[in-house]
N, C-alpha and C. Protein backbone atom coordinates (compact mmCIF):
# COMPACT_ATOMS: atom_id res chain seq x y z
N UNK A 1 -24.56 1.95 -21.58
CA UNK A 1 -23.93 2.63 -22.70
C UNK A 1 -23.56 4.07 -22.36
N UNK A 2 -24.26 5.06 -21.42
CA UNK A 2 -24.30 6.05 -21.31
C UNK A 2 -23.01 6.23 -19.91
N UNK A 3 -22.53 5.19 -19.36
CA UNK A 3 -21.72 5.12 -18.74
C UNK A 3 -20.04 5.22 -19.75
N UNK A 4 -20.08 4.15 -21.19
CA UNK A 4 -19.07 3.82 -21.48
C UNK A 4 -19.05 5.44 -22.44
N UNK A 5 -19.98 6.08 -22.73
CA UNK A 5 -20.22 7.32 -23.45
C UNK A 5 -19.31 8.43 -22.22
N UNK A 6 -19.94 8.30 -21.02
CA UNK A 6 -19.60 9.18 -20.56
C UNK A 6 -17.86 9.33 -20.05
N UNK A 7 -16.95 7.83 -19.60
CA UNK A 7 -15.77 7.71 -19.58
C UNK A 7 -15.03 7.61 -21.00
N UNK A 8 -15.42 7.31 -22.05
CA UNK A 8 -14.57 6.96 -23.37
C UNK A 8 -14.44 5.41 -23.67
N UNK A 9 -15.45 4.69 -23.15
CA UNK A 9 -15.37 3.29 -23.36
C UNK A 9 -14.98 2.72 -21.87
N UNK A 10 -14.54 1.19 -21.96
CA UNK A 10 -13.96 0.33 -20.70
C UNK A 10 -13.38 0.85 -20.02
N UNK A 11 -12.51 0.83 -21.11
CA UNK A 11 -10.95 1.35 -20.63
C UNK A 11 -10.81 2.38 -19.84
N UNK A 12 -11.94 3.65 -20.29
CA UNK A 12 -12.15 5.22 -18.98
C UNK A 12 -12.66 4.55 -17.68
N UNK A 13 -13.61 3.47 -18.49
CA UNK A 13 -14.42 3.28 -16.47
C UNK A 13 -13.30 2.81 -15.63
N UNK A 14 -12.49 1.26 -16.18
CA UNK A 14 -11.56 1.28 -15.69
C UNK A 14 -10.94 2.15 -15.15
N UNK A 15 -10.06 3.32 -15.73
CA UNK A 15 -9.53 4.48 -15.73
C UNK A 15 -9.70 4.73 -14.31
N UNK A 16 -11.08 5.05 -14.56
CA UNK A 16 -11.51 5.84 -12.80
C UNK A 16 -12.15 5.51 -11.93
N UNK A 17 -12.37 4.06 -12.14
CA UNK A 17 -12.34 3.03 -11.14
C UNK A 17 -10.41 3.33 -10.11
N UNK A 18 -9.86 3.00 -11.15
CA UNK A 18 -8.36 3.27 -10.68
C UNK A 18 -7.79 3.87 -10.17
N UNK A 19 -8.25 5.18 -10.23
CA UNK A 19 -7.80 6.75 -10.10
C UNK A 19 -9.03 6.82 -8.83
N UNK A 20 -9.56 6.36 -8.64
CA UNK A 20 -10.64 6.25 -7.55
C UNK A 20 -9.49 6.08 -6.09
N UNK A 21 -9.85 4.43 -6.54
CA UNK A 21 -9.17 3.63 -5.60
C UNK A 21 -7.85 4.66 -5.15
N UNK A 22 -7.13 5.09 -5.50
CA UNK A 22 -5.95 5.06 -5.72
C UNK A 22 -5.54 6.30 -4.88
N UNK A 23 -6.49 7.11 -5.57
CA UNK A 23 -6.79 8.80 -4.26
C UNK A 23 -7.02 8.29 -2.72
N UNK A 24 -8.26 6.90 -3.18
CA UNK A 24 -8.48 6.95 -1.46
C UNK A 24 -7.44 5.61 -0.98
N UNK A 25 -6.81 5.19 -1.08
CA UNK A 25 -5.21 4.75 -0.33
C UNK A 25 -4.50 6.06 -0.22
N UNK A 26 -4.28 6.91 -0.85
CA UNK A 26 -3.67 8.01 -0.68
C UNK A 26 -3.80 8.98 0.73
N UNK A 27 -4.99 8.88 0.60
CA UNK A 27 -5.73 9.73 1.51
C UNK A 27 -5.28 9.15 3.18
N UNK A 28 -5.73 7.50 2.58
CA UNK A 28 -5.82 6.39 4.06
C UNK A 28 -4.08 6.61 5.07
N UNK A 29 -3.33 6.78 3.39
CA UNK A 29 -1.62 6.79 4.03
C UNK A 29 -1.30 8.44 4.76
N UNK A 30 -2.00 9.17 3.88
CA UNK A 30 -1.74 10.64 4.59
C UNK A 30 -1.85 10.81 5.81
N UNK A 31 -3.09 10.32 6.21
CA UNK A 31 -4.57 10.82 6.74
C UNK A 31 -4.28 9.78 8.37
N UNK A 32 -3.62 8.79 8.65
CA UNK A 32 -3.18 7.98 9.66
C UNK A 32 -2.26 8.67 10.26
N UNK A 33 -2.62 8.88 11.84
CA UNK A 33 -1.38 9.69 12.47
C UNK A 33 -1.68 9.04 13.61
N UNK A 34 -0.59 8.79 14.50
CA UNK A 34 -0.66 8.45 15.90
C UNK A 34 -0.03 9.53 16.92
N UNK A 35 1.46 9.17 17.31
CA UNK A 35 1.89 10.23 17.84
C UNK A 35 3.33 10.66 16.41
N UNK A 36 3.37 12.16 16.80
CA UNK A 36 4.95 12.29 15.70
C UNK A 36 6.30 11.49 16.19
N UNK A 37 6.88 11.07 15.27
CA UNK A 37 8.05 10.61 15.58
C UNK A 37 7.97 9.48 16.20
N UNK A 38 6.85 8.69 16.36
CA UNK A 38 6.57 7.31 16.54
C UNK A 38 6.30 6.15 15.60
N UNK A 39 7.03 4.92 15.92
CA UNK A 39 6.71 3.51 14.95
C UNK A 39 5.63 3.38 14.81
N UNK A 40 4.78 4.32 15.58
CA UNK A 40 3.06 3.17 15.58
C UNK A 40 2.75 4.39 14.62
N UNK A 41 3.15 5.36 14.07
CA UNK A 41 2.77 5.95 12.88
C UNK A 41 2.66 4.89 11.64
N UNK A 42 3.82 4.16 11.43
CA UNK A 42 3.94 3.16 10.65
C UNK A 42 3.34 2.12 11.01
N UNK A 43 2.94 1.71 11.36
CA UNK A 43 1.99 0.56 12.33
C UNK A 43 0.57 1.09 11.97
N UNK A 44 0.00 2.34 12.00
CA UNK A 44 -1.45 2.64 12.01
C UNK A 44 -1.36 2.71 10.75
N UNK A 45 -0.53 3.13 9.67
CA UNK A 45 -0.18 3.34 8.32
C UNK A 45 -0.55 1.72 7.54
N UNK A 46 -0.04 0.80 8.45
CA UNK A 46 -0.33 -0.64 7.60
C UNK A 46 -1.36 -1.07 8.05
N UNK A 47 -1.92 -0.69 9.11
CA UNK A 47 -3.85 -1.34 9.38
C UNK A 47 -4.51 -0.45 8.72
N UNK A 48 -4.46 1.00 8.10
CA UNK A 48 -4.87 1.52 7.49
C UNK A 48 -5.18 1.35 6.42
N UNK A 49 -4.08 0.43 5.55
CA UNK A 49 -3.78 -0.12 4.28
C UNK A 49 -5.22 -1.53 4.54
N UNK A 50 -4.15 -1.96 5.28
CA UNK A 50 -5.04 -3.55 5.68
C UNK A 50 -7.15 -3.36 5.23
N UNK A 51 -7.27 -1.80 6.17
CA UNK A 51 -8.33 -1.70 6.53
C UNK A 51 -9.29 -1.09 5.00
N UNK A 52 -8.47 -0.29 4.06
CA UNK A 52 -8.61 0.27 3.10
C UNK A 52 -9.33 -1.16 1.86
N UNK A 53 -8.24 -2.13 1.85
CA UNK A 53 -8.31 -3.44 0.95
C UNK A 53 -9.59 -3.78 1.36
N UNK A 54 -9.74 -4.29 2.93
CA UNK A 54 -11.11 -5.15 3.20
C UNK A 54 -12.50 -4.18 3.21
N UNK A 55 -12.40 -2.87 3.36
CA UNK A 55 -13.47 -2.05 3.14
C UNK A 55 -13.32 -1.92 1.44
N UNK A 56 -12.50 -2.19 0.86
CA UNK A 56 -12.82 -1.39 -0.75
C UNK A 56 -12.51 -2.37 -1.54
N UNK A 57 -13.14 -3.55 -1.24
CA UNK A 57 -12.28 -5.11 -1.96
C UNK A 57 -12.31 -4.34 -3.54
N UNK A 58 -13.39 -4.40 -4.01
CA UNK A 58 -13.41 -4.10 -5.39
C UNK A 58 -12.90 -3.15 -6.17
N UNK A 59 -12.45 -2.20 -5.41
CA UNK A 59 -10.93 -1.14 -6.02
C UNK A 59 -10.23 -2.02 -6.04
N UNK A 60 -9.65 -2.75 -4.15
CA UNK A 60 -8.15 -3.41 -3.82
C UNK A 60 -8.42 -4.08 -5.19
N UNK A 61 -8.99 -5.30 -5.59
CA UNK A 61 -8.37 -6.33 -6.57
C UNK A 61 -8.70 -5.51 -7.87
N UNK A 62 -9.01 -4.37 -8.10
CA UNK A 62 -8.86 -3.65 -9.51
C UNK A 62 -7.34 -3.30 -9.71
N UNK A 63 -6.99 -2.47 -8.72
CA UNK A 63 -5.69 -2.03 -8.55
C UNK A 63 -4.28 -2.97 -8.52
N UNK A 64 -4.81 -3.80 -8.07
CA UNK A 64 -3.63 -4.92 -7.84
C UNK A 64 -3.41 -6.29 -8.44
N UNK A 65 -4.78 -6.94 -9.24
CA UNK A 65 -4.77 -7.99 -9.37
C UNK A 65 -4.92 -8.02 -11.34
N UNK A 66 -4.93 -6.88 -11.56
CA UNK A 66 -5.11 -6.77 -13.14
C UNK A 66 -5.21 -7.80 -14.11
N UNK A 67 -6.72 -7.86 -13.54
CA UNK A 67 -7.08 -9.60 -14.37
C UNK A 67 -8.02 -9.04 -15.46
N UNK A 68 -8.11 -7.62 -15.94
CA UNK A 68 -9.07 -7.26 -17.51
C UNK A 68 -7.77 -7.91 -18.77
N UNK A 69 -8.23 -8.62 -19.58
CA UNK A 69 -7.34 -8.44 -20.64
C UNK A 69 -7.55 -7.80 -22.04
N UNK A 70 -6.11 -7.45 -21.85
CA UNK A 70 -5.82 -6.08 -23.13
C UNK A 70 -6.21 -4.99 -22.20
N UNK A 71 -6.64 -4.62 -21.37
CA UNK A 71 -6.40 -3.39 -20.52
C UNK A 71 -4.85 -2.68 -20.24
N UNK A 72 -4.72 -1.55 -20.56
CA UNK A 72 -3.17 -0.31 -20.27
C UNK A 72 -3.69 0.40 -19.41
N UNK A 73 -2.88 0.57 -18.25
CA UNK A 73 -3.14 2.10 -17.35
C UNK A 73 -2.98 2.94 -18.20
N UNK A 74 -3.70 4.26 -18.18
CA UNK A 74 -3.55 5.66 -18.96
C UNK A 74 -2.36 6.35 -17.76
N UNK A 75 -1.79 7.15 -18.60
CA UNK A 75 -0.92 7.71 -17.99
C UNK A 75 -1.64 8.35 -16.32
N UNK A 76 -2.93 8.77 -16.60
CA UNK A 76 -3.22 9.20 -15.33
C UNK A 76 -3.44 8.44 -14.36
N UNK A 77 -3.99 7.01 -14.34
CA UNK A 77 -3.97 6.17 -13.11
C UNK A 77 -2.63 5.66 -13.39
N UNK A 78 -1.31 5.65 -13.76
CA UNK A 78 -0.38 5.11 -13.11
C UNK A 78 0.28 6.72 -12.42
N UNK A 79 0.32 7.85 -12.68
CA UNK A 79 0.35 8.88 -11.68
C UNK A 79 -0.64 8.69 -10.40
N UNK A 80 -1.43 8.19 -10.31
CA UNK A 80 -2.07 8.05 -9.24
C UNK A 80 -2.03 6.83 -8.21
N UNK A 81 -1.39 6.11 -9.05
CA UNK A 81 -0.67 4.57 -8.35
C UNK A 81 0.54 5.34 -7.72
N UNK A 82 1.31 5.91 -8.46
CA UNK A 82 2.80 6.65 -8.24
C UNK A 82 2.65 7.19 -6.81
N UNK A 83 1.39 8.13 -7.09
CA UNK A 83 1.12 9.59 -5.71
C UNK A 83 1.21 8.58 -4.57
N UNK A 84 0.28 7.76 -4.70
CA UNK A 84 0.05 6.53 -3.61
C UNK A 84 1.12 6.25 -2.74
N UNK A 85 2.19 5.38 -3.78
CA UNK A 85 3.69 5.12 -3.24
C UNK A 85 4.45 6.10 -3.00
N UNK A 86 4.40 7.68 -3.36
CA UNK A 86 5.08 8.87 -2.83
C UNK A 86 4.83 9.14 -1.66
N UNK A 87 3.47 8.99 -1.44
CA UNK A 87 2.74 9.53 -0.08
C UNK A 87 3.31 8.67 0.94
N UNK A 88 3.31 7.44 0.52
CA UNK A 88 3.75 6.66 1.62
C UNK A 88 5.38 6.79 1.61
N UNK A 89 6.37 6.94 0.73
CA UNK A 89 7.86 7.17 0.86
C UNK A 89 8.24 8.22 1.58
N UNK A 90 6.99 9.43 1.62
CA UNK A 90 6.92 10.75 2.69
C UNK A 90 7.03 10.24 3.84
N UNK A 91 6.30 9.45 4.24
CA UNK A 91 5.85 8.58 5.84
C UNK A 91 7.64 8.03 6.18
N UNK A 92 8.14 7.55 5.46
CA UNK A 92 9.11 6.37 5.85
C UNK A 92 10.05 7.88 5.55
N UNK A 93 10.16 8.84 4.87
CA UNK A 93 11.11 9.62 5.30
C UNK A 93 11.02 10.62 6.93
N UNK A 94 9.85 10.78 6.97
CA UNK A 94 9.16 11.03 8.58
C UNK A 94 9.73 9.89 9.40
N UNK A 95 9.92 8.72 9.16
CA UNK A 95 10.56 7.79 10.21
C UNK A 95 11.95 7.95 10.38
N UNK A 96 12.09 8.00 9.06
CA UNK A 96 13.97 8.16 8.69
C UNK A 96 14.19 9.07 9.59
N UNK A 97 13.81 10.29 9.55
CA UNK A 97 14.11 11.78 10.17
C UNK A 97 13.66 11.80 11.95
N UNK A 98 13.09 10.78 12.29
CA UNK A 98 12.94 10.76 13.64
C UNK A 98 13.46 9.62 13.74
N UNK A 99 14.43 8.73 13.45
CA UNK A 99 15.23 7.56 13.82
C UNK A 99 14.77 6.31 14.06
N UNK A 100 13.23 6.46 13.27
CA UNK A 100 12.76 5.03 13.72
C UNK A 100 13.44 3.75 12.73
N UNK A 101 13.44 4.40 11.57
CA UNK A 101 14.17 3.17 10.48
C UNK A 101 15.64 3.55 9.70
N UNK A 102 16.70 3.16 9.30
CA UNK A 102 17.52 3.21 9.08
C UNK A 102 17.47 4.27 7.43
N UNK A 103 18.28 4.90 7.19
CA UNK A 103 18.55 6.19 6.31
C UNK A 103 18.77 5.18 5.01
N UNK A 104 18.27 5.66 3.95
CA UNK A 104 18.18 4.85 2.79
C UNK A 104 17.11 5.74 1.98
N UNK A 105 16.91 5.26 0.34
CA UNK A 105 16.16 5.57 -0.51
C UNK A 105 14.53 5.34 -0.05
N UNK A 106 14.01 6.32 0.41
CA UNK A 106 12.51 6.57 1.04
C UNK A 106 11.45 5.79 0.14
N UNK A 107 11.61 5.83 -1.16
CA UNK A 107 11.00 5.10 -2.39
C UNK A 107 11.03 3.56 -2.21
N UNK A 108 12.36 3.23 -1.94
CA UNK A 108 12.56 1.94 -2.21
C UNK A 108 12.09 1.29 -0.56
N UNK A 109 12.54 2.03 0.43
CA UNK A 109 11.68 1.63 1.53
C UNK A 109 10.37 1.60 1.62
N UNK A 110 9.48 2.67 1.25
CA UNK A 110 8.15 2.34 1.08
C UNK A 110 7.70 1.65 0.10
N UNK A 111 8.50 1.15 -0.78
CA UNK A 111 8.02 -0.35 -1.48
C UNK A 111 8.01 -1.44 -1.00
N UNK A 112 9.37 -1.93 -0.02
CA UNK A 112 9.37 -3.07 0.83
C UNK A 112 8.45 -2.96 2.12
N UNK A 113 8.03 -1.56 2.09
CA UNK A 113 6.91 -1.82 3.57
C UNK A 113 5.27 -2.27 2.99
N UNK A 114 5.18 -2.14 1.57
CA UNK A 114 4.07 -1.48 1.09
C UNK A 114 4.09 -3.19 0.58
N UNK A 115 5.01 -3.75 0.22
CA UNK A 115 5.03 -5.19 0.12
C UNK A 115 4.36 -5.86 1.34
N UNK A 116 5.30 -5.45 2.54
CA UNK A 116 4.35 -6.31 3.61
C UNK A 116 3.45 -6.25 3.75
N UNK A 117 2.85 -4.99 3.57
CA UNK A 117 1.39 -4.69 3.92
C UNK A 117 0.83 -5.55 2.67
N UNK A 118 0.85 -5.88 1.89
CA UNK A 118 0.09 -6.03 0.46
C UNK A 118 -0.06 -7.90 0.57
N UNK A 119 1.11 -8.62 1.36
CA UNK A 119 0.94 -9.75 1.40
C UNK A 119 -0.07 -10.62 1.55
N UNK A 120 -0.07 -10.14 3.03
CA UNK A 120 -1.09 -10.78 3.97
C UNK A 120 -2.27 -10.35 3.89
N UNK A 121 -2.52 -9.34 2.80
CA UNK A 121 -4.00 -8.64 2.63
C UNK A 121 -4.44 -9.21 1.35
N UNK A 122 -3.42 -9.64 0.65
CA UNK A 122 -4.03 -10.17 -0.83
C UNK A 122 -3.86 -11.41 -0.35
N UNK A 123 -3.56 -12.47 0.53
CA UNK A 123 -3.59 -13.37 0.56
C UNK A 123 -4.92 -14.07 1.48
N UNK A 124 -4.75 -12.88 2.53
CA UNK A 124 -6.67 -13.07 3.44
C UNK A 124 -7.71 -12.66 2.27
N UNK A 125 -7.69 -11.83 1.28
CA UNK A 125 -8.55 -11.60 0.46
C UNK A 125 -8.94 -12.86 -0.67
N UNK A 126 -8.01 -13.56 -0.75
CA UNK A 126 -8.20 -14.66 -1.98
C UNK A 126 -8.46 -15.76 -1.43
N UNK A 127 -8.11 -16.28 0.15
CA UNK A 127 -7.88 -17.43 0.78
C UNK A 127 -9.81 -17.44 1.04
N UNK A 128 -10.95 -18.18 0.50
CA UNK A 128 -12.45 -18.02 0.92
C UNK A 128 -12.64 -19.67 1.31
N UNK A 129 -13.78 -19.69 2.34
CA UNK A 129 -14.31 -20.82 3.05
C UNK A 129 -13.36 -20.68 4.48
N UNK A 130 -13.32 -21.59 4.54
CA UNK A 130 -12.80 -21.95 6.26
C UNK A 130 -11.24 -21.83 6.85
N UNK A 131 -11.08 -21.29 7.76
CA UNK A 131 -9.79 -20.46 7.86
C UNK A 131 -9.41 -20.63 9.16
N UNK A 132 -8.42 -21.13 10.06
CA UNK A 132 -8.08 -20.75 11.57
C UNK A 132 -7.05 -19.89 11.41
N UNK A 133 -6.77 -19.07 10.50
CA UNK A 133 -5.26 -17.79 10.31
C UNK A 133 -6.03 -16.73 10.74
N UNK A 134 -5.57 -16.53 12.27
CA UNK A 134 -5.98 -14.60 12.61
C UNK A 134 -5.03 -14.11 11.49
N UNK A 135 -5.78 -13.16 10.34
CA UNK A 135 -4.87 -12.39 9.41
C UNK A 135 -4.84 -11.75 10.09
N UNK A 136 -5.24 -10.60 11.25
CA UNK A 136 -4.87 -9.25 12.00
C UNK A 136 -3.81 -9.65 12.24
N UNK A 137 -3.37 -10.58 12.89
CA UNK A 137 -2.43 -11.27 13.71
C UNK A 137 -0.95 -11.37 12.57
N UNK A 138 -1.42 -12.15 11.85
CA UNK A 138 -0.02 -12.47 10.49
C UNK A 138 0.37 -10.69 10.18
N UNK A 139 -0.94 -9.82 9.49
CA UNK A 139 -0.29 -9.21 9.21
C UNK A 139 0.28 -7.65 10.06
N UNK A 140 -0.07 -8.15 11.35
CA UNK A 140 0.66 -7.06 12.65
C UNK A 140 1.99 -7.90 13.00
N UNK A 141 2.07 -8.86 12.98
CA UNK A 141 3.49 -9.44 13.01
C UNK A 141 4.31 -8.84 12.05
N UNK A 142 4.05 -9.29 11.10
CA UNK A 142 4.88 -8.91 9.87
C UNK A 142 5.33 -8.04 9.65
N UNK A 143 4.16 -6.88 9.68
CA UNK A 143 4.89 -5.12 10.09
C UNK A 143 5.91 -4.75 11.29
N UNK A 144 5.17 -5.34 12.07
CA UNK A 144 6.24 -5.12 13.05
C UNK A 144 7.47 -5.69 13.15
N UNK A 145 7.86 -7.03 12.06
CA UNK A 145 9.21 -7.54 11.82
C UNK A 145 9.53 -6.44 11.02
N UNK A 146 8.90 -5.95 9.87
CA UNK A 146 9.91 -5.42 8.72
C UNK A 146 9.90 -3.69 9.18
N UNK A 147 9.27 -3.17 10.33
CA UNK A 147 10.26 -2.10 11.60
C UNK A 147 11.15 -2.62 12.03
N UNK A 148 11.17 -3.49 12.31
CA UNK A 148 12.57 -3.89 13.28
C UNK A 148 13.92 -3.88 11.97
N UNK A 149 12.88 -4.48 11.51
CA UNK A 149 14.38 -4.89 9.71
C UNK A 149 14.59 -3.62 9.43
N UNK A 150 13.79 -2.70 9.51
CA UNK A 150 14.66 -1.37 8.57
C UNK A 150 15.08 -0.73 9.93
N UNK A 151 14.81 -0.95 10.90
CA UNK A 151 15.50 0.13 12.21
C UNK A 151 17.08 -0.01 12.10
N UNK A 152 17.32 1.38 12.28
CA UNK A 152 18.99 2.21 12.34
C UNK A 152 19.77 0.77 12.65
N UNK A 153 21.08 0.46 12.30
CA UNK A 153 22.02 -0.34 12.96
C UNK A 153 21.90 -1.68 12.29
N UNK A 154 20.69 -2.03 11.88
CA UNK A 154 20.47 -3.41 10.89
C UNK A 154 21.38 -3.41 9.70
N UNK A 155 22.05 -4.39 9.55
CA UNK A 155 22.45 -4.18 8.11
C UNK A 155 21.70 -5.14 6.84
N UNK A 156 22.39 -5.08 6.09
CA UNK A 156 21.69 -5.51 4.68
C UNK A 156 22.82 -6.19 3.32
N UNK A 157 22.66 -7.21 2.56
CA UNK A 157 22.74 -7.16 1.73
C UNK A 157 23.54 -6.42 1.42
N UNK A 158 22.57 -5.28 0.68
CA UNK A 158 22.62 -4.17 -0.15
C UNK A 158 23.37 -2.63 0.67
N UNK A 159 23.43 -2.89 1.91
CA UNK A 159 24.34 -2.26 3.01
C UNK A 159 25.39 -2.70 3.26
N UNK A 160 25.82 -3.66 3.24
CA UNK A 160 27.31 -4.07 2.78
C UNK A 160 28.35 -4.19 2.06
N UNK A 161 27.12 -3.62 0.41
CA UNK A 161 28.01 -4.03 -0.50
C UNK A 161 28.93 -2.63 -0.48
């Protein structure tokens, strides 16, 4: 009781359960550096992610799997979901600006990278009992396809039109 006293009910613990999680992905996307102006920036950026989910399962599926019902983010954990995906649209403009991935909306690129990363981590996270899928494996492939997909000269879709 002195817990739901001290956040404002569920809904606060929730809250900062959220705002928890959410700082430390932040931190994980900042905080990953390899060399400047290198892909494996983006590469250490998605095992970072990878590594964040399987060390912090119980943030990862707070944050992502929003199975409370009748639960609303408060305005402050969806700013802190936001910072998350900014921090990382910083990264992919750091690529942009050293030519690793093709020039485009930094936002909308670090959503489609932040997708890959999110696949193969919510899917090794839910998949339990017996398994022959190296997930390291699926999801270092995968990143390293969707570098190649956004590198300079690729086109798109949405680049054609």
């Amino acid at each position: 009781m002195n817990v739901y006293s001290r956040f404002g009910g569920k809904d606060g613990v929730i809250d900062a359960l959220l705002i928890e999680g959410f700082e430390k992905l932040t931190e994980v996307i900042r905080e990953v550096r390899s060399r400047p102006g290198s892909a494996d920036n983006l590469t250490t950026c998605a095992l970072g992610y990878r590594e964040f989910a399987l060390t912090h399962r119980t943030h990862y599926e707070l944050m992502f799997d929003r199975a409370i019902p009748g639960y609303v983010m408060s305005p402050a954990a969806i700013a802190a979901a936001a910072a998350s995906l900014g921090s990382l649209a910083e990264r992919m403009q750091e690529a942009m600006d050293a030519g690793i991935i093709r020039e485009d909306d930094p936002r909308e690129i670090a959503t489609i990278f932040w997708s890959a990363c999110h696949g193969p981590v919510s899917l090794e996270m839910k998949l339990t009992g017996k398994s022959n899928t190296d997930w390291t494996s699926v999801h270092r492939e995968l990143i390293d396809a969707v570098i190649l997909g956004l590198s300079p000269g690729r086109t798109t879709k949405k680049s054609k039109r």
